[in-house]
N, C-alpha and C. Protein backbone atom coordinates (compact mmCIF):
# COMPACT_ATOMS: atom_id res chain seq x y z
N UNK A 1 0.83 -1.20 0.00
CA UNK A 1 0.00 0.00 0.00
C UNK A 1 0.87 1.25 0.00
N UNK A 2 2.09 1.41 0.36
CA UNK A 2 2.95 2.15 0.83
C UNK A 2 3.34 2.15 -0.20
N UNK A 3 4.05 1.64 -1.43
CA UNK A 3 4.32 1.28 -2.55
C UNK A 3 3.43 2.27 -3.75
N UNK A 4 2.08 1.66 -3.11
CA UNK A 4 1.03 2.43 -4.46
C UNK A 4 0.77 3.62 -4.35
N UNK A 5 1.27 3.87 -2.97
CA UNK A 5 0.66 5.77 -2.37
C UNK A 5 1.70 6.66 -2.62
N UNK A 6 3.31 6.07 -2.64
CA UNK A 6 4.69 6.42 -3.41
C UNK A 6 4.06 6.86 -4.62
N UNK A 7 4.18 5.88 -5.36
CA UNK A 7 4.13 5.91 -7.00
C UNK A 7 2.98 6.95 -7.37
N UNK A 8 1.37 7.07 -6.48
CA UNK A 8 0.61 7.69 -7.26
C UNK A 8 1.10 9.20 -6.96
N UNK A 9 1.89 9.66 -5.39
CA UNK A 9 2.30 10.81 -5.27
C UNK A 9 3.30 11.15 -6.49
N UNK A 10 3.98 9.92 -7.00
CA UNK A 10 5.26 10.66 -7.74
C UNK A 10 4.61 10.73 -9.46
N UNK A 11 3.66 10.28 -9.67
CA UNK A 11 2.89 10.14 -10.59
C UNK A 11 1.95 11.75 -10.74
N UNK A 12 1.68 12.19 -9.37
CA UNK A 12 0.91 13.16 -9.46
C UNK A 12 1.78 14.26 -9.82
N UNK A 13 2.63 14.21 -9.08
CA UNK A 13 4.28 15.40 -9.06
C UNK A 13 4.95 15.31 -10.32
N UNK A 14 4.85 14.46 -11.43
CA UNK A 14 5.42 14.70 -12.73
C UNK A 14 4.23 15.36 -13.52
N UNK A 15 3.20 14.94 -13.67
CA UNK A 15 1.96 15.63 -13.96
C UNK A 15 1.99 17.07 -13.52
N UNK A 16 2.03 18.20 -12.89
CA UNK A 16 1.69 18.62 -12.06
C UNK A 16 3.14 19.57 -12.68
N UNK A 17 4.07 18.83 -12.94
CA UNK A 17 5.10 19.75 -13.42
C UNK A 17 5.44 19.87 -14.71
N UNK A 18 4.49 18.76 -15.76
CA UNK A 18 4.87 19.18 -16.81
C UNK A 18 3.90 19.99 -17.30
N UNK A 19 2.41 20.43 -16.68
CA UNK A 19 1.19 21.00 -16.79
C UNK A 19 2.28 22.74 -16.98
N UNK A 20 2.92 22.36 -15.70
CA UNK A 20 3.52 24.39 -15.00
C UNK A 20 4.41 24.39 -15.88
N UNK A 21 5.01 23.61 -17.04
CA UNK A 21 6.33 24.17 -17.70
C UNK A 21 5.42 24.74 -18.94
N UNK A 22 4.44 24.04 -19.36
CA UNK A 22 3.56 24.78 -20.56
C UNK A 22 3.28 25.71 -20.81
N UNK A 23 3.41 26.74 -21.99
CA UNK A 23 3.26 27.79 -21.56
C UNK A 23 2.83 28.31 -23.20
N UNK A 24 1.48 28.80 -22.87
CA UNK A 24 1.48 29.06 -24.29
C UNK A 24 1.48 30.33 -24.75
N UNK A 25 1.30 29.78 -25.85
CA UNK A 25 1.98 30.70 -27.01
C UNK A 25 0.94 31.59 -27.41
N UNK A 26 0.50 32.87 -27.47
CA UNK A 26 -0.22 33.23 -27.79
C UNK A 26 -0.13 33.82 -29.50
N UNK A 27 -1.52 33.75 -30.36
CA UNK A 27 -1.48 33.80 -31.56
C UNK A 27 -1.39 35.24 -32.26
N UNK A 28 -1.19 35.23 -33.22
CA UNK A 28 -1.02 36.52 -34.24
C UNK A 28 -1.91 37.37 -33.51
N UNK A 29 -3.07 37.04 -33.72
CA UNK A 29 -4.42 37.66 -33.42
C UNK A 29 -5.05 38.23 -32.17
N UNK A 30 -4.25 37.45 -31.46
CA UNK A 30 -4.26 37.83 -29.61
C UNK A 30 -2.97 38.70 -29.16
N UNK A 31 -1.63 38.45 -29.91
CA UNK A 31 -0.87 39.56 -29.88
C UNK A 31 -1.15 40.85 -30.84
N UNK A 32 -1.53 41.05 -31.81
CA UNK A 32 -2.43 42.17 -32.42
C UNK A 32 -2.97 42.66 -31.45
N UNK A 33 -4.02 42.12 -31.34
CA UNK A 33 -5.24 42.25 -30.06
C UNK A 33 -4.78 43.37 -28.83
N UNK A 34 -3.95 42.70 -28.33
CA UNK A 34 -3.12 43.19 -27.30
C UNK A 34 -2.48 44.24 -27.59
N UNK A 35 -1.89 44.33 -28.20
CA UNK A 35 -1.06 45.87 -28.76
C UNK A 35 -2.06 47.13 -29.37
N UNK A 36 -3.02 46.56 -29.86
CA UNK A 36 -4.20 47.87 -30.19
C UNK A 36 -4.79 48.07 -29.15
N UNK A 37 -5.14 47.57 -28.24
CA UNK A 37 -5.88 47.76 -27.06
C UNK A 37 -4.84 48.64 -26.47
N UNK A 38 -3.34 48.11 -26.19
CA UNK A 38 -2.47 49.27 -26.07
C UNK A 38 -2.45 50.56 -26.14
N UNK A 39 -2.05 50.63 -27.25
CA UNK A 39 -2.24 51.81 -27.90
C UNK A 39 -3.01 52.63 -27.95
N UNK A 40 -4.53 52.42 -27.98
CA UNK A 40 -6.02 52.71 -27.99
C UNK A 40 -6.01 53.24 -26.68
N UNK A 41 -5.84 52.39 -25.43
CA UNK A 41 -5.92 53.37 -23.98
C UNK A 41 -4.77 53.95 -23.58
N UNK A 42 -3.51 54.32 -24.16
CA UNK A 42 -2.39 55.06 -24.32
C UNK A 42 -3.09 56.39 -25.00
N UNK A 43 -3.81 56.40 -26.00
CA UNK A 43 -3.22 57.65 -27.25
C UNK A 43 -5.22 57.79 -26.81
N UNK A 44 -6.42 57.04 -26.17
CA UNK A 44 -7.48 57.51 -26.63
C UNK A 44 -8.35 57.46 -27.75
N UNK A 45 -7.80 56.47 -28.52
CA UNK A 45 -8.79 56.14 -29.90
C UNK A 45 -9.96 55.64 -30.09
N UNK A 46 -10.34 55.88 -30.81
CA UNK A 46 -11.80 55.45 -31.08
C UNK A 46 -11.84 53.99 -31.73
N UNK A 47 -13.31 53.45 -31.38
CA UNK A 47 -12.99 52.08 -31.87
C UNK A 47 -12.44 51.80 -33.33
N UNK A 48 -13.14 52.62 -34.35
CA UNK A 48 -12.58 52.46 -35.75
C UNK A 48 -10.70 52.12 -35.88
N UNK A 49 -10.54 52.95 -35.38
CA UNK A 49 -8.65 53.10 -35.17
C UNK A 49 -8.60 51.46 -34.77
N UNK A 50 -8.96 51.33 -33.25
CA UNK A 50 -8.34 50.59 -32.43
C UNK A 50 -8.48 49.42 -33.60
N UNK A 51 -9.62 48.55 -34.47
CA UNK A 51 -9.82 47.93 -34.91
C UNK A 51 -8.77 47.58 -36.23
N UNK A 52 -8.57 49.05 -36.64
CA UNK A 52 -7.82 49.41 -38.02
C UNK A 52 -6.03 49.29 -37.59
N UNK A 53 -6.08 49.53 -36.34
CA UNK A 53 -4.20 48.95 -35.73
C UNK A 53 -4.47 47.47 -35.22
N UNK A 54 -5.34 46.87 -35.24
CA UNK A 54 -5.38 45.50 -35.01
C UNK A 54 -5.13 45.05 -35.82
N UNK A 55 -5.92 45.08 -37.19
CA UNK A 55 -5.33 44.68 -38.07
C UNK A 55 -4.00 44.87 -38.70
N UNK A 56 -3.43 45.53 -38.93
CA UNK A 56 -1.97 46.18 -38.82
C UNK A 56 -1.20 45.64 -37.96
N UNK A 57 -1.44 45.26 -36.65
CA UNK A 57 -0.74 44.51 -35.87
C UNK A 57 -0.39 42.94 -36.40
N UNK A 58 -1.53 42.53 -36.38
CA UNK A 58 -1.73 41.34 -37.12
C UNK A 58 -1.03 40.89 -38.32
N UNK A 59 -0.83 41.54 -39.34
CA UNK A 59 -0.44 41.25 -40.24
C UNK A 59 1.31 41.45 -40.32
N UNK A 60 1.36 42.62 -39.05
CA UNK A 60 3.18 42.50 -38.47
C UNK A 60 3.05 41.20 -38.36
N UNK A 61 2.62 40.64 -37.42
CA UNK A 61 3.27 39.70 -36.37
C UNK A 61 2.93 37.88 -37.55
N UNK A 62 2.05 38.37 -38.43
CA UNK A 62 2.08 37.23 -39.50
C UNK A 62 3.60 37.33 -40.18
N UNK A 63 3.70 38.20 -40.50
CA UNK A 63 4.80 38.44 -41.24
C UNK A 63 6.43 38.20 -40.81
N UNK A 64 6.50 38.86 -39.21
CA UNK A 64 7.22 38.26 -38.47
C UNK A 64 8.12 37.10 -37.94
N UNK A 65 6.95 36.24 -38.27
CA UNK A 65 6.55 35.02 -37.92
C UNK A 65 7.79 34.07 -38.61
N UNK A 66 7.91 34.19 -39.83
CA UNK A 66 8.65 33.86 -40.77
C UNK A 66 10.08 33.95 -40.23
N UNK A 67 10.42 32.63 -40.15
CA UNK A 67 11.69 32.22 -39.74
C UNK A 67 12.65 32.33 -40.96
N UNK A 68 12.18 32.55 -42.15
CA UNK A 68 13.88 32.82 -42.48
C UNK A 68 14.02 34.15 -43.54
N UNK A 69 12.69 35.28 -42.61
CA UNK A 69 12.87 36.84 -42.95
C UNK A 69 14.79 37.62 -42.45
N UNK A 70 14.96 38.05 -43.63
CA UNK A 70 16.47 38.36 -42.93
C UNK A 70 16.17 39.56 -41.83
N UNK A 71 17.46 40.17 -41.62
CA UNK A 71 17.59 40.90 -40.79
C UNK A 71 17.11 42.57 -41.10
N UNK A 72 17.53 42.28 -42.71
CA UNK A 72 17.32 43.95 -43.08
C UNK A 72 15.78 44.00 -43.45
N UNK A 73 15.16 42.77 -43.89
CA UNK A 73 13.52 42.80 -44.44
C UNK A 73 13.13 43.46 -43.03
N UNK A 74 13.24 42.28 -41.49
CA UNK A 74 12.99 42.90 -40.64
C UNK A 74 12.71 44.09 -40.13
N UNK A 75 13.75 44.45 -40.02
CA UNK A 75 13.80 46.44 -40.02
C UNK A 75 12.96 46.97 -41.04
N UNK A 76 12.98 46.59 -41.95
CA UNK A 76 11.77 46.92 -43.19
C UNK A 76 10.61 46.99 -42.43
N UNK A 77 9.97 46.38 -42.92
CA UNK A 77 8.85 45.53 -41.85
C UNK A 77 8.44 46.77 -40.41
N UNK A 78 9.74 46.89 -39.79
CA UNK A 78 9.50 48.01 -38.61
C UNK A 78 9.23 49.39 -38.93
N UNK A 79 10.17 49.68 -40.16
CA UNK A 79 9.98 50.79 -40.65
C UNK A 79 8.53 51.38 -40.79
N UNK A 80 8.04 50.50 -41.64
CA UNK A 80 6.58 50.33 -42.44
C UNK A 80 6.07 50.46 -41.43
N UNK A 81 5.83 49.65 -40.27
CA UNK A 81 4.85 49.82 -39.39
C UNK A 81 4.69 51.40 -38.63
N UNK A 82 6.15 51.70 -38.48
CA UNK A 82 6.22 52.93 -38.09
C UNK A 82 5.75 53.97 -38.38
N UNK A 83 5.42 54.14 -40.19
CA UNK A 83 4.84 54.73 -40.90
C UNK A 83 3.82 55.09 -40.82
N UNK A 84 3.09 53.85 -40.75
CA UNK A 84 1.23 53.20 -41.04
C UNK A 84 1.17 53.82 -39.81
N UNK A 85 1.84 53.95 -38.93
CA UNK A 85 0.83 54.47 -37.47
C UNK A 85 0.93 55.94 -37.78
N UNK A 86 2.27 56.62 -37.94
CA UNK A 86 2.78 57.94 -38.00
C UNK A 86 1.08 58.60 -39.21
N UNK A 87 1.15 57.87 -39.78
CA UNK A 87 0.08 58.30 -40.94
C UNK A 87 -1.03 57.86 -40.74
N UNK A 88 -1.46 57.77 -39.31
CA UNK A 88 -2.90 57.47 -39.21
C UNK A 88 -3.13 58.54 -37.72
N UNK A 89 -1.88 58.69 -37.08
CA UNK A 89 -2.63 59.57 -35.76
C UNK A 89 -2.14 60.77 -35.84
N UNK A 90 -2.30 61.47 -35.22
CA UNK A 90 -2.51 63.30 -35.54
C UNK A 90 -0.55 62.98 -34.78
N UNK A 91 -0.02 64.45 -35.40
CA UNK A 91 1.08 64.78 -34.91
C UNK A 91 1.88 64.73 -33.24
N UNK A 92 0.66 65.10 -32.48
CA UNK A 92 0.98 65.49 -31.17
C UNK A 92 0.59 63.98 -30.37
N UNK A 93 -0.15 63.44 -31.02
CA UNK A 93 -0.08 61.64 -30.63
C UNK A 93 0.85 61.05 -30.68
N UNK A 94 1.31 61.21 -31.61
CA UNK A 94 2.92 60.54 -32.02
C UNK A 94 4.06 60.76 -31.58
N UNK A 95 3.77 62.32 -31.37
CA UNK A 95 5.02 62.61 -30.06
C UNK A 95 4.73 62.23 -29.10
N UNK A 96 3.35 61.77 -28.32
CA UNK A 96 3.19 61.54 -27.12
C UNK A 96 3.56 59.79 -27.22
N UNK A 97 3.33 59.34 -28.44
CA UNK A 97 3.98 57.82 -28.32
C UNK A 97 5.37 57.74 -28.41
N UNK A 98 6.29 57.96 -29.00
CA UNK A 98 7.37 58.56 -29.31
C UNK A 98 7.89 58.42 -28.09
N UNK A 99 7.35 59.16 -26.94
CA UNK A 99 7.66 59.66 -25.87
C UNK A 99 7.92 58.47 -24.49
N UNK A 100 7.12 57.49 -25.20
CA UNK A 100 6.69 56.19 -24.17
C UNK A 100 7.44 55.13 -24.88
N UNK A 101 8.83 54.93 -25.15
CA UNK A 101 9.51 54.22 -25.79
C UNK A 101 9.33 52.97 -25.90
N UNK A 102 9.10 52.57 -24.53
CA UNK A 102 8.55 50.95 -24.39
C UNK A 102 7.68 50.74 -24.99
N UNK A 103 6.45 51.04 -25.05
CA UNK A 103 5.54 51.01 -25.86
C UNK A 103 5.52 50.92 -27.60
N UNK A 104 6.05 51.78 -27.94
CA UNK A 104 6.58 52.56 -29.18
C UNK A 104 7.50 51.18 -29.83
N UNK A 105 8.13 50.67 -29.09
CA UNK A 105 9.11 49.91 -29.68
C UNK A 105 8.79 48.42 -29.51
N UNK A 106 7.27 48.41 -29.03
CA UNK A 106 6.55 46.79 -28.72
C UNK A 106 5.96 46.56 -29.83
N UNK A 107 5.83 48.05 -30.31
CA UNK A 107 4.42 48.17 -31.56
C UNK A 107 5.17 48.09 -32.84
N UNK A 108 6.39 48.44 -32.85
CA UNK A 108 7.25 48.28 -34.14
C UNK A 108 7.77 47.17 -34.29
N UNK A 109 7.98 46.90 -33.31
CA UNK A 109 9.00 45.25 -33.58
C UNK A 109 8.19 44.32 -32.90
N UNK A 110 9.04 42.88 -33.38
CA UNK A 110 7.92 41.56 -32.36
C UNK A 110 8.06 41.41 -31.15
């Protein structure tokens, strides 16, 4: 009995630890997600925007994704995004993002 109450404890304790090493991965669409919602209660946007940098997010982080994008497409890629936002929010937004680097530099790169 001592035997079976061992084994089911050590049975439970490998379970139990390979559950806590899992860790997932969240998708294109939920990191998009996440970064417009960002941005949106950072800068104040309206839903149209928030919806219209989701998508934009999204299609970064598809693009991203791609394991054998070089280094300079990359930066491409950041550039562009940098753009698409610069050319969608008013001037004094952009300095105020600009301003919040962390942020600024979650939304450009992966």
């Amino acid at each position: 009995m001592k035997k079976f109450i061992a084994a089911l404890t050590l049975l439970l304790a490998f379970t139990i630890n390979a559950n806590a090493q899992e860790k997932k991965e969240l998708t294109s669409a939920e990191k998009a997600k996440k970064e417009a919602v960002a941005l949106s209660q950072f800068l104040g946007l309206n839903d149209t925007q928030t919806a219209d940098f989701q998508r934009l997010f999204e299609q970064k982080h598809r693009t991203l994704e791609d394991k054998t994008l070089s280094q300079e497409r990359r930066a491409e890629v950041s550039r562009i995004i940098e753009m698409k936002i610069s050319a969608t929010i008013t001037d004094d937004q952009m300095t105020k993002l600009r301003q919040n680097k962390e942020l600024f530099k979650e939304l450009i790169t992966n």
